[in-house]
Protein backbone atom coordinates (compact mmCIF):
# COMPACT_ATOMS: atom_id res chain seq x y z
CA UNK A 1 13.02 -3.11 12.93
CA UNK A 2 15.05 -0.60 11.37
CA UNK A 3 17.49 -0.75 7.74
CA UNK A 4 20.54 -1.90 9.45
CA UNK A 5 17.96 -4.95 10.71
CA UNK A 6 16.72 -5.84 7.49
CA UNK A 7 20.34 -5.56 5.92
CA UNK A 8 21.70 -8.33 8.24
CA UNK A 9 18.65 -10.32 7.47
CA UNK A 10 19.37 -10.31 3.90
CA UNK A 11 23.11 -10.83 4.25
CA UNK A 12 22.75 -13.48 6.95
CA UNK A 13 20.61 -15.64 4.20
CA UNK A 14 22.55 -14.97 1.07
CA UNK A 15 25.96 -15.65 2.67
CA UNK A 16 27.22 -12.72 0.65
CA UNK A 17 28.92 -9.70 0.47
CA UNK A 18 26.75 -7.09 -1.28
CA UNK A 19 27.65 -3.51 -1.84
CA UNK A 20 25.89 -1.46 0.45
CA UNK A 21 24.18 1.04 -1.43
CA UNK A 22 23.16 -2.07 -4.04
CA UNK A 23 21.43 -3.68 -0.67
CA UNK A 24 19.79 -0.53 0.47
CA UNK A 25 18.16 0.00 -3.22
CA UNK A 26 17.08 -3.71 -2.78
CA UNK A 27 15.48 -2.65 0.61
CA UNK A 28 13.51 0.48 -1.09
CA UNK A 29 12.50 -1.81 -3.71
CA UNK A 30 10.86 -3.85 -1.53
CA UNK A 31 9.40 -1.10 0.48
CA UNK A 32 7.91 0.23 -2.05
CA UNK A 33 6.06 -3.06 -3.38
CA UNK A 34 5.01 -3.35 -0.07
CA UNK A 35 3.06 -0.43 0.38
CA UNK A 36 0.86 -1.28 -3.00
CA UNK A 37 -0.44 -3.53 -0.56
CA UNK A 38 -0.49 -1.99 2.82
CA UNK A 39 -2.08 1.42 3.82
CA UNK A 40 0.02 4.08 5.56
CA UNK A 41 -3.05 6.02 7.19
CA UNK A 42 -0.11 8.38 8.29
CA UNK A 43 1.33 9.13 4.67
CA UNK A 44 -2.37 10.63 3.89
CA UNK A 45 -2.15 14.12 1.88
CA UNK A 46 -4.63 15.97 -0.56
CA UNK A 47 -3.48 17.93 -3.57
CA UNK A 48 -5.37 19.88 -5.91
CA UNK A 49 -6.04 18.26 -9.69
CA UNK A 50 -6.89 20.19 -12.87
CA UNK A 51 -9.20 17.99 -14.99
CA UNK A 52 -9.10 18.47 -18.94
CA UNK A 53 -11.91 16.74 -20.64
CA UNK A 54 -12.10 14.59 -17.60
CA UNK A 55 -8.35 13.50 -17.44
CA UNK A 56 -5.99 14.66 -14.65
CA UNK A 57 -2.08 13.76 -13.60
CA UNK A 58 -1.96 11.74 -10.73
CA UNK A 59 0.71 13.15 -8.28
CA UNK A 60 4.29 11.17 -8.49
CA UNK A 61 3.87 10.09 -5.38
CA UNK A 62 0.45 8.27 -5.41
CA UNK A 63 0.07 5.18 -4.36
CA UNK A 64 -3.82 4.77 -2.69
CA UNK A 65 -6.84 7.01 -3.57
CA UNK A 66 -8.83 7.85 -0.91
CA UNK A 67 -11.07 10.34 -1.62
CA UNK A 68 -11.64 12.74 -4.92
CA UNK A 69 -14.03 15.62 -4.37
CA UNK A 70 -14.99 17.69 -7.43
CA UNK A 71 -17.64 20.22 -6.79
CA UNK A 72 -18.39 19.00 -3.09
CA UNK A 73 -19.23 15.97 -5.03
CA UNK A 74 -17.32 12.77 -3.87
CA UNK A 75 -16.21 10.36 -6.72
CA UNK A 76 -15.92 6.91 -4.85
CA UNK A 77 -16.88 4.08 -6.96
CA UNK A 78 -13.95 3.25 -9.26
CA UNK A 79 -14.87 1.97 -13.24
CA UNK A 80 -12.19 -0.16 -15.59
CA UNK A 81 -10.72 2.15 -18.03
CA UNK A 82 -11.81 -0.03 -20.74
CA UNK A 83 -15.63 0.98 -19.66
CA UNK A 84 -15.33 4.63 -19.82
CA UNK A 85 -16.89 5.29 -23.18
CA UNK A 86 -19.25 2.75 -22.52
CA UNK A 87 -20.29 3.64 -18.61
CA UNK A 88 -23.66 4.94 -17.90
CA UNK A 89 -25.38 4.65 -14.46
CA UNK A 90 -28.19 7.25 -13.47
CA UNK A 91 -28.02 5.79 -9.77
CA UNK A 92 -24.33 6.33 -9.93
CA UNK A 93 -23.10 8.63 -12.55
CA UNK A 94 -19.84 9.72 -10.26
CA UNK A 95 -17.45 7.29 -11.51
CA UNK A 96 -13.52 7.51 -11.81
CA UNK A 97 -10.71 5.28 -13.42
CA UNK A 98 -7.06 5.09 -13.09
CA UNK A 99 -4.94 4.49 -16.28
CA UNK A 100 -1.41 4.44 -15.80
CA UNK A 101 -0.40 8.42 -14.27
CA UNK A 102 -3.79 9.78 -14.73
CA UNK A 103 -7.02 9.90 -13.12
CA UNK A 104 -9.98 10.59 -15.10
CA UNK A 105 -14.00 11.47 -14.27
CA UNK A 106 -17.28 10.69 -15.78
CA UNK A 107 -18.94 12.50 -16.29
CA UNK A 108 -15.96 14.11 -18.03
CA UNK A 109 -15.45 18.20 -17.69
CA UNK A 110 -12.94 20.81 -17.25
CA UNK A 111 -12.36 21.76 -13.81
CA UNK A 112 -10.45 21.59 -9.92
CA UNK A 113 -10.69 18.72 -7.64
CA UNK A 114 -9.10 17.84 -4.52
CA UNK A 115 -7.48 14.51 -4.55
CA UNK A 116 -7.22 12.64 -0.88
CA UNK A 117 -4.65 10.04 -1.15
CA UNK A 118 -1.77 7.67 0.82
CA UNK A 119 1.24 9.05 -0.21
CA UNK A 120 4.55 6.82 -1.21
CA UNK A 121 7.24 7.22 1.47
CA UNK A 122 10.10 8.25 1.27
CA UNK A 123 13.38 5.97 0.37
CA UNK A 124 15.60 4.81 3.04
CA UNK A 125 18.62 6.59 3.33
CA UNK A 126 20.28 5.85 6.51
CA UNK A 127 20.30 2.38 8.31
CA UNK A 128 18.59 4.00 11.92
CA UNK A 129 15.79 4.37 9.13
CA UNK A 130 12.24 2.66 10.20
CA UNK A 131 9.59 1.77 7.87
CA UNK A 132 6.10 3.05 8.29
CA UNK A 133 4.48 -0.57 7.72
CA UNK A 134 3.44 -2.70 10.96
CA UNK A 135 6.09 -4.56 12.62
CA UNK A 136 4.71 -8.25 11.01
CA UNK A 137 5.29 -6.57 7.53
CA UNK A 138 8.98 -5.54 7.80
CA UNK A 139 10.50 -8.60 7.27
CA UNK A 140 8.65 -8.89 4.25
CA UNK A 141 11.57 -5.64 2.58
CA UNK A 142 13.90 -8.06 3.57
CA UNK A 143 12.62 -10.94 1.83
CA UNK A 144 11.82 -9.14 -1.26
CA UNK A 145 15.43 -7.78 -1.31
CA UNK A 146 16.92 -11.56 -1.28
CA UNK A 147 14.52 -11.94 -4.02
CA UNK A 148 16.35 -9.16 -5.96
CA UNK A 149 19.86 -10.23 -5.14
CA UNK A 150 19.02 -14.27 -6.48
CA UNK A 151 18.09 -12.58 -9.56
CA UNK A 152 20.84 -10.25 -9.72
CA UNK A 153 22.95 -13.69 -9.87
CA UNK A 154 20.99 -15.67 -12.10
CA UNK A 155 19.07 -17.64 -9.38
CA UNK A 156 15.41 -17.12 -10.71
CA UNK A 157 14.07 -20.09 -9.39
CA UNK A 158 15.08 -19.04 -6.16
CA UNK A 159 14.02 -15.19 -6.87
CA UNK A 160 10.44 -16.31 -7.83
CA UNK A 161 10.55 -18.18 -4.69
CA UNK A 162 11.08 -14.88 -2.46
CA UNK A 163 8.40 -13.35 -4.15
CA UNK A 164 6.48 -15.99 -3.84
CA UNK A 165 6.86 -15.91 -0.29
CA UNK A 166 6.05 -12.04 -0.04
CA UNK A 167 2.81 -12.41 -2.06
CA UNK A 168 1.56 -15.23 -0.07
CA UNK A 169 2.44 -13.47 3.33
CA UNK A 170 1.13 -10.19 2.51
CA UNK A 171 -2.46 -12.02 1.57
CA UNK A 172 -2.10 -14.24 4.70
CA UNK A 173 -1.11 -11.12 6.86
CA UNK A 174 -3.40 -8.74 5.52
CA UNK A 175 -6.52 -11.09 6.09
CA UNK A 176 -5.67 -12.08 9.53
CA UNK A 177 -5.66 -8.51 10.33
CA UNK A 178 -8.54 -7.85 8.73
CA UNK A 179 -10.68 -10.06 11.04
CA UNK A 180 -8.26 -9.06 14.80
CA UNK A 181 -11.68 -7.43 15.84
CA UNK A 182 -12.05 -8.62 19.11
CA UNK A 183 -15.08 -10.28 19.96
CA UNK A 184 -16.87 -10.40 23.21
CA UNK A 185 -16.46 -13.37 25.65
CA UNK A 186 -19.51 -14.63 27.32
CA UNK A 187 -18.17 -15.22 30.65
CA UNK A 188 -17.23 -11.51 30.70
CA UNK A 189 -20.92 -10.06 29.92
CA UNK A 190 -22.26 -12.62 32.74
CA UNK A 191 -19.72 -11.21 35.33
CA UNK A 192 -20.53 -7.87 34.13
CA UNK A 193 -24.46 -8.87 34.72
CA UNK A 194 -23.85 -10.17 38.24
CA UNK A 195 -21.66 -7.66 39.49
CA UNK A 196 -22.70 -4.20 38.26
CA UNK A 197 -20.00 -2.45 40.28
CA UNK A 198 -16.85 -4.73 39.09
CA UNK A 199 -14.52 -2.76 37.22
């Protein structure tokens, strides 16, 4: 489904006219809350970080962390920020938090690290555009964008609606996907067992 797809979606239900440089902000907007929910394997990118006293920028594009390496050392387990003067785990004394645009370590020192993370993509410019996302998400941009215009026009109950719908389909979505593994059937192992030769 591409940005010209979504835009009819979201002008078919508001039975509007909206400028259409308005919509397509509405459409990044979505896009973008989106993907603090769903991972874009293929938007995965390192960078390097320079830690003072523990405390590093995050890169303006960061949305994910997947991996921070300091020292061939891999910091995985994440900590509140509210613990970090507070944290102390011999077992497990590679901890990091996230506070706002900065990453910081403990234990906390001056140094490099290489930051693997999913990247943010880029806006929409054109309406050929394609998000990233899996097909089942898209419509989900579209939604959030009617969200956007009700508000725009003093329709909250209805905005908080749209959102409401995104939220609920994103945690619906993103748990049936979770368990797609497919499991095997019983009749298949037994003709697999009685015919070693089938195909």
């Amino acid at each position: 489904m591409n940005v010209g797809s979504l835009k009819n979606i979201v002008l078919q239900d508001v039975d509007d006219t909206v400028d259409g440089n308005v919509l397509l902000g509405w459409l990044n907007r979505g896009y973008e809350y989106l993907q603090q929910f769903v991972i874009l394997p293929e938007l995965e990118t390192t960078q390097s970080l320079s830690f003072t006293d523990g405390v590093a920028d995050l890169p303006s594009d960061f949305v994910h962390l997947v991996e921070l390496l300091i020292d061939g050392v891999a910091y995985r387990t994440q900590i509140d920020y509210e613990q970090r003067n507070e944290y102390s785990d011999e077992s497990n004394p590679y901890v990091f938090y996230l506070w706002g645009s900065e990453i910081g370590v403990l234990p906390a020192q001056t140094t490099t690290g290489t930051l693997a993370y999913v990247k943010q993509d880029a806006q929409f410019t054109d309406d050929a555009d394609v998000p990233k996302c899996l097909a089942v998400f898209q419509p989900l941009i579209a939604e959030y964008a009617k969200g956007l215009y009700r508000e725009q026009n003093g329709q909250f109950a209805k905005a908080v609606a749209h959102f409401t719908n995104v939220d609920n389909a994103i945690e619906r979505l993103i748990g049936k996907l979770n368990k797609r593994i497919r499991r095997q059937s019983v009749a298949w192992t037994d003709i697999r067992a009685r015919y070693p030769n089938y195909p």
